[in-house]
Protein backbone atom coordinates (compact mmCIF):
# COMPACT_ATOMS: atom_id res chain seq x y z
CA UNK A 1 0.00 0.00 0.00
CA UNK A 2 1.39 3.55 -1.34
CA UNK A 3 1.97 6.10 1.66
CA UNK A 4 -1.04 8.12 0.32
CA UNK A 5 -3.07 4.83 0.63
CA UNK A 6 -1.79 4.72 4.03
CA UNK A 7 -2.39 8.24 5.23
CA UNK A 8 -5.94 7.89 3.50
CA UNK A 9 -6.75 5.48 5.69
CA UNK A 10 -5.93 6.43 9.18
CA UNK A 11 -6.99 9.64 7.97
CA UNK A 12 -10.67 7.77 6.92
CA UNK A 13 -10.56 5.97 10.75
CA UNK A 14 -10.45 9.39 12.66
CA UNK A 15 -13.19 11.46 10.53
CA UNK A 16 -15.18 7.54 10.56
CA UNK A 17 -15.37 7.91 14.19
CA UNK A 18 -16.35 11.67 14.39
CA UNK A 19 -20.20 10.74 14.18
CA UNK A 20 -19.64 8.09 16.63
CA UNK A 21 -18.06 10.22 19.25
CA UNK A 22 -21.12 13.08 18.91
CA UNK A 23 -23.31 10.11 19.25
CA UNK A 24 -21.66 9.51 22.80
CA UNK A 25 -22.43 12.61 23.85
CA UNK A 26 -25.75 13.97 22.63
CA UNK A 27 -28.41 11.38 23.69
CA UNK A 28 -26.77 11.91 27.09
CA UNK A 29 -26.51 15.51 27.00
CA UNK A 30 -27.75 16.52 30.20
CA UNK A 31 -25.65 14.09 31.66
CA UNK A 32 -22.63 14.75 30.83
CA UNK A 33 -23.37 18.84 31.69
CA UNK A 34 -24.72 17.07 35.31
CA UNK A 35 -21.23 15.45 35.69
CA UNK A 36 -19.42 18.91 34.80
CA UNK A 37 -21.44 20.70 37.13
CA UNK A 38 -20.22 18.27 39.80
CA UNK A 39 -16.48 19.07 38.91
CA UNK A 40 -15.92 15.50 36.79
CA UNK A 41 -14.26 15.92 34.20
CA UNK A 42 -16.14 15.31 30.86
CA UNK A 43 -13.22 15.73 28.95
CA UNK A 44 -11.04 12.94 30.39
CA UNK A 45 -13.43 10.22 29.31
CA UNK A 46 -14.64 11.39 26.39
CA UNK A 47 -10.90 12.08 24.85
CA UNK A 48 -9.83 8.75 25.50
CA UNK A 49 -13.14 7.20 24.40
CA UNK A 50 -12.66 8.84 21.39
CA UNK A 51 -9.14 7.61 21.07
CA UNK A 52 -10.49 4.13 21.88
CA UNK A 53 -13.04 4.27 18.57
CA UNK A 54 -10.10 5.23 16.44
CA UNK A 55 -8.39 2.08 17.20
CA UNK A 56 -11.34 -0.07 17.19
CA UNK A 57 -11.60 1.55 13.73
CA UNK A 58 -8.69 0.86 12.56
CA UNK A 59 -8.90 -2.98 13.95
CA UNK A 60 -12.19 -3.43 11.69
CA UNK A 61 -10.69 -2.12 9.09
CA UNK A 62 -7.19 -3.58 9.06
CA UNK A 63 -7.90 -6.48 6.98
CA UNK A 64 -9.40 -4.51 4.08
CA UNK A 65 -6.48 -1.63 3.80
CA UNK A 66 -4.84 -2.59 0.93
CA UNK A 67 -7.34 -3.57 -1.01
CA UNK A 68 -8.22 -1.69 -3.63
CA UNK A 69 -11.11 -1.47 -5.99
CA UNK A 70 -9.83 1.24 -8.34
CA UNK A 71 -6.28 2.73 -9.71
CA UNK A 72 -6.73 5.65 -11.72
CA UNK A 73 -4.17 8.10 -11.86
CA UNK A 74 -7.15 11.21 -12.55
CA UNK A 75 -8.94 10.22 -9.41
CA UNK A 76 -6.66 12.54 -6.85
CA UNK A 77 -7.22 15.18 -9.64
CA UNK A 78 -11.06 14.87 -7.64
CA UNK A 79 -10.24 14.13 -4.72
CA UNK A 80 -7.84 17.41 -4.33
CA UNK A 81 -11.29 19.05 -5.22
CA UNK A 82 -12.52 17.50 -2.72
CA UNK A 83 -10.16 18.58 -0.05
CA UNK A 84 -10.23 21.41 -1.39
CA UNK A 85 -13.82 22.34 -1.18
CA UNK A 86 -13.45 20.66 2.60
CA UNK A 87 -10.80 23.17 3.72
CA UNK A 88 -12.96 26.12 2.25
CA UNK A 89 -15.86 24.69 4.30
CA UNK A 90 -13.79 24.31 7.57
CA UNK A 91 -12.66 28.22 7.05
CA UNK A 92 -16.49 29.53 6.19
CA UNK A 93 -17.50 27.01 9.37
CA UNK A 94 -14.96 29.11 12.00
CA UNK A 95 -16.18 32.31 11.40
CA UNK A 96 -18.45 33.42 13.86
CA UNK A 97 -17.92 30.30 15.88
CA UNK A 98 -15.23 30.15 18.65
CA UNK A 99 -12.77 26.59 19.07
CA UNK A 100 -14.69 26.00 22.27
CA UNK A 101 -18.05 25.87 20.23
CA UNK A 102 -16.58 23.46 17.95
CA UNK A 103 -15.02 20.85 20.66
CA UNK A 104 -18.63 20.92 22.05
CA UNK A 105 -17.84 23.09 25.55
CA UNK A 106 -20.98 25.34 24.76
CA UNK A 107 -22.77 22.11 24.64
CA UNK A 108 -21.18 20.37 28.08
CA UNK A 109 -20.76 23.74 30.18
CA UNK A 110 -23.75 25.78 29.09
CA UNK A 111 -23.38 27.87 32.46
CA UNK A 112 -19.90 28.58 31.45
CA UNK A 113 -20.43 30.29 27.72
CA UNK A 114 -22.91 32.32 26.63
CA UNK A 115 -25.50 30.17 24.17
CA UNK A 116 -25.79 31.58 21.43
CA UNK A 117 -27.19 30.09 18.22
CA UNK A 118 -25.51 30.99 14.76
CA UNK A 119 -26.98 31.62 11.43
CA UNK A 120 -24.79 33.82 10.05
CA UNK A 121 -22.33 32.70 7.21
CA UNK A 122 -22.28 29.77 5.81
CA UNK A 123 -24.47 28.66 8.05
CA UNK A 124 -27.36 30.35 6.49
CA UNK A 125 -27.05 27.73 3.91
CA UNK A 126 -26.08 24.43 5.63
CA UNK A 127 -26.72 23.81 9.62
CA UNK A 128 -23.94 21.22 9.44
CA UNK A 129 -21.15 22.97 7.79
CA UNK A 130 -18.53 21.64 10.01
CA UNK A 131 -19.57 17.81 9.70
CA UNK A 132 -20.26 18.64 6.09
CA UNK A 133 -16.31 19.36 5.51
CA UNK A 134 -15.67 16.18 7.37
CA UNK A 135 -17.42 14.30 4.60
CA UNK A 136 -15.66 16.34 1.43
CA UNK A 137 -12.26 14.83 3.34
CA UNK A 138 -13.64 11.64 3.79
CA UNK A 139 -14.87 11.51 0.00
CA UNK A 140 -11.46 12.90 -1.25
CA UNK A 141 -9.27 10.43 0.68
CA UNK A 142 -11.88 7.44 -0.72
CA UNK A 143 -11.70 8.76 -4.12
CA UNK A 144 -7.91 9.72 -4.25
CA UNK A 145 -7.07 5.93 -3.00
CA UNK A 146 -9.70 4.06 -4.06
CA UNK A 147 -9.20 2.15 -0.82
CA UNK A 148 -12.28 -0.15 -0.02
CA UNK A 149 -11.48 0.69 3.62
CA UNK A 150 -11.50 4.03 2.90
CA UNK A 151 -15.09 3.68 1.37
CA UNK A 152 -16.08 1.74 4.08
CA UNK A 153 -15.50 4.04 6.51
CA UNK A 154 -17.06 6.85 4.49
CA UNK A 155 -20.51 4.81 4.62
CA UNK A 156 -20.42 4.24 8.09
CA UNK A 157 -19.40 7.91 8.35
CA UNK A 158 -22.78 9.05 6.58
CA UNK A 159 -24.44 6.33 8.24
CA UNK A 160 -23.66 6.97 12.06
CA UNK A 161 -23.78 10.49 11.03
CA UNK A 162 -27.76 10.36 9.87
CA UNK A 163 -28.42 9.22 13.10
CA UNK A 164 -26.06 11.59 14.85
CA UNK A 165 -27.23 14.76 13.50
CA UNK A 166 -31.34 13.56 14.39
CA UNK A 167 -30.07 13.50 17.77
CA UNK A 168 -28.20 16.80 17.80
CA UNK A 169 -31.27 18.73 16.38
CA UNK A 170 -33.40 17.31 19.44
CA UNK A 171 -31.01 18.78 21.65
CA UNK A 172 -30.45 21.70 20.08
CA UNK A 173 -34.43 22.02 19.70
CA UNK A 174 -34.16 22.08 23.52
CA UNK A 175 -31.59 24.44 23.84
CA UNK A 176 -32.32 27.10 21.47
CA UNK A 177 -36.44 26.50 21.21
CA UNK A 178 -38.29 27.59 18.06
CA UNK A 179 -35.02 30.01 16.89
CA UNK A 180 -34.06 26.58 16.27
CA UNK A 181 -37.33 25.12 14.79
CA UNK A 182 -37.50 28.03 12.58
CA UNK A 183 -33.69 28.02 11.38
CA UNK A 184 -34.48 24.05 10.46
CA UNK A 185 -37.30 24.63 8.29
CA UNK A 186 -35.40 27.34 6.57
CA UNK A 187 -31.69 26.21 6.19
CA UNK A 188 -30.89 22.34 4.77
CA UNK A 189 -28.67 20.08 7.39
CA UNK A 190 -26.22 18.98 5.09
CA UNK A 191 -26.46 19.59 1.51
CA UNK A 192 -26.85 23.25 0.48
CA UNK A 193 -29.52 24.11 -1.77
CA UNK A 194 -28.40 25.45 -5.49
């Protein structure tokens, strides 16, 4: 397997587990901000749980890393498209929205940061901008290497993350009430409208 292929991959197992992680954390929301509140640290188990599902998947998907359904030398010609149009979606995503938002402290410490829903930027055309990149990485590392482990990963990616994001409107329905209902009906979760 090619370094790229390589890269690709263990690139494929962290942004696979993204969804996964989330999904730790937002069905058991108020539990996690209950633990905080008693001066637990959140951030100590969830870091290393996190850790943990990269290596689970990259034990899942050890057996299928070099195999490859596809050599074609135009294919990273997309897939530095698609990293491209992933980075320009991570810079678009920042703006307006502070590190602490994105590593989820807004979410766990509520008391601690002002709550603040935003709809400015790109996010007044995708609610999801951020996980939205993570997929246009995951696509470009699956295209570029044509890795079946790499596509693998991308499907459980968009799977886990269907059911992730269902779960982080609910919660976001209760944090931010019908600002939030409204912004829903009005802005797409994941793919923009043209």
């Amino acid at each position: 397997m090619s370094l790229f292929g390589i890269v690709g991959w263990l690139a494929c197992c962290i942004y696979g587990s993204i969804p996964s992680f989330w999904l730790v954390i937002h069905p058991r929301a108020e539990s996690w901000r209950a633990r905080h509140r008693h001066r637990r640290p959140v951030y100590k188990i969830l870091v290393p749980l996190w850790v943990g599902m990269w290596v689970a998947l990259f034990a899942v998907t050890y057996p299928m890393r070099g195999v490859l359904l596809y050599r074609f030398s135009y294919s990273w010609v997309m897939a530095i498209a698609f990293f491209a149009a992933g980075i320009i979606l991570y810079a678009k995503a920042r703006r307006g929205f502070s590190p602490l938002q994105l590593s989820g402290h807004h979410e766990l410490e509520p008391e601690r940061h002002r709550q603040q829903l935003v709809v400015t930027g790109v996010r007044q055309h995708v609610r999801h901008p951020i996980y939205l990149g993570h997929l246009l990485e995951m696509f470009g590392w699956s295209i570029g290497t044509g890795l079946l482990a790499c596509w693998v990963l991308t499907s459980f990616a968009i799977v886990s993350g269907i059911i992730m994001i269902r779960m982080e409107e609910q919660e976001l329905v209760e944090r931010f009430g019908e600002d939030y209902r409204t912004y829903q009906a009005s802005v797409p979760a994941i793919l923009p409208r043209l």
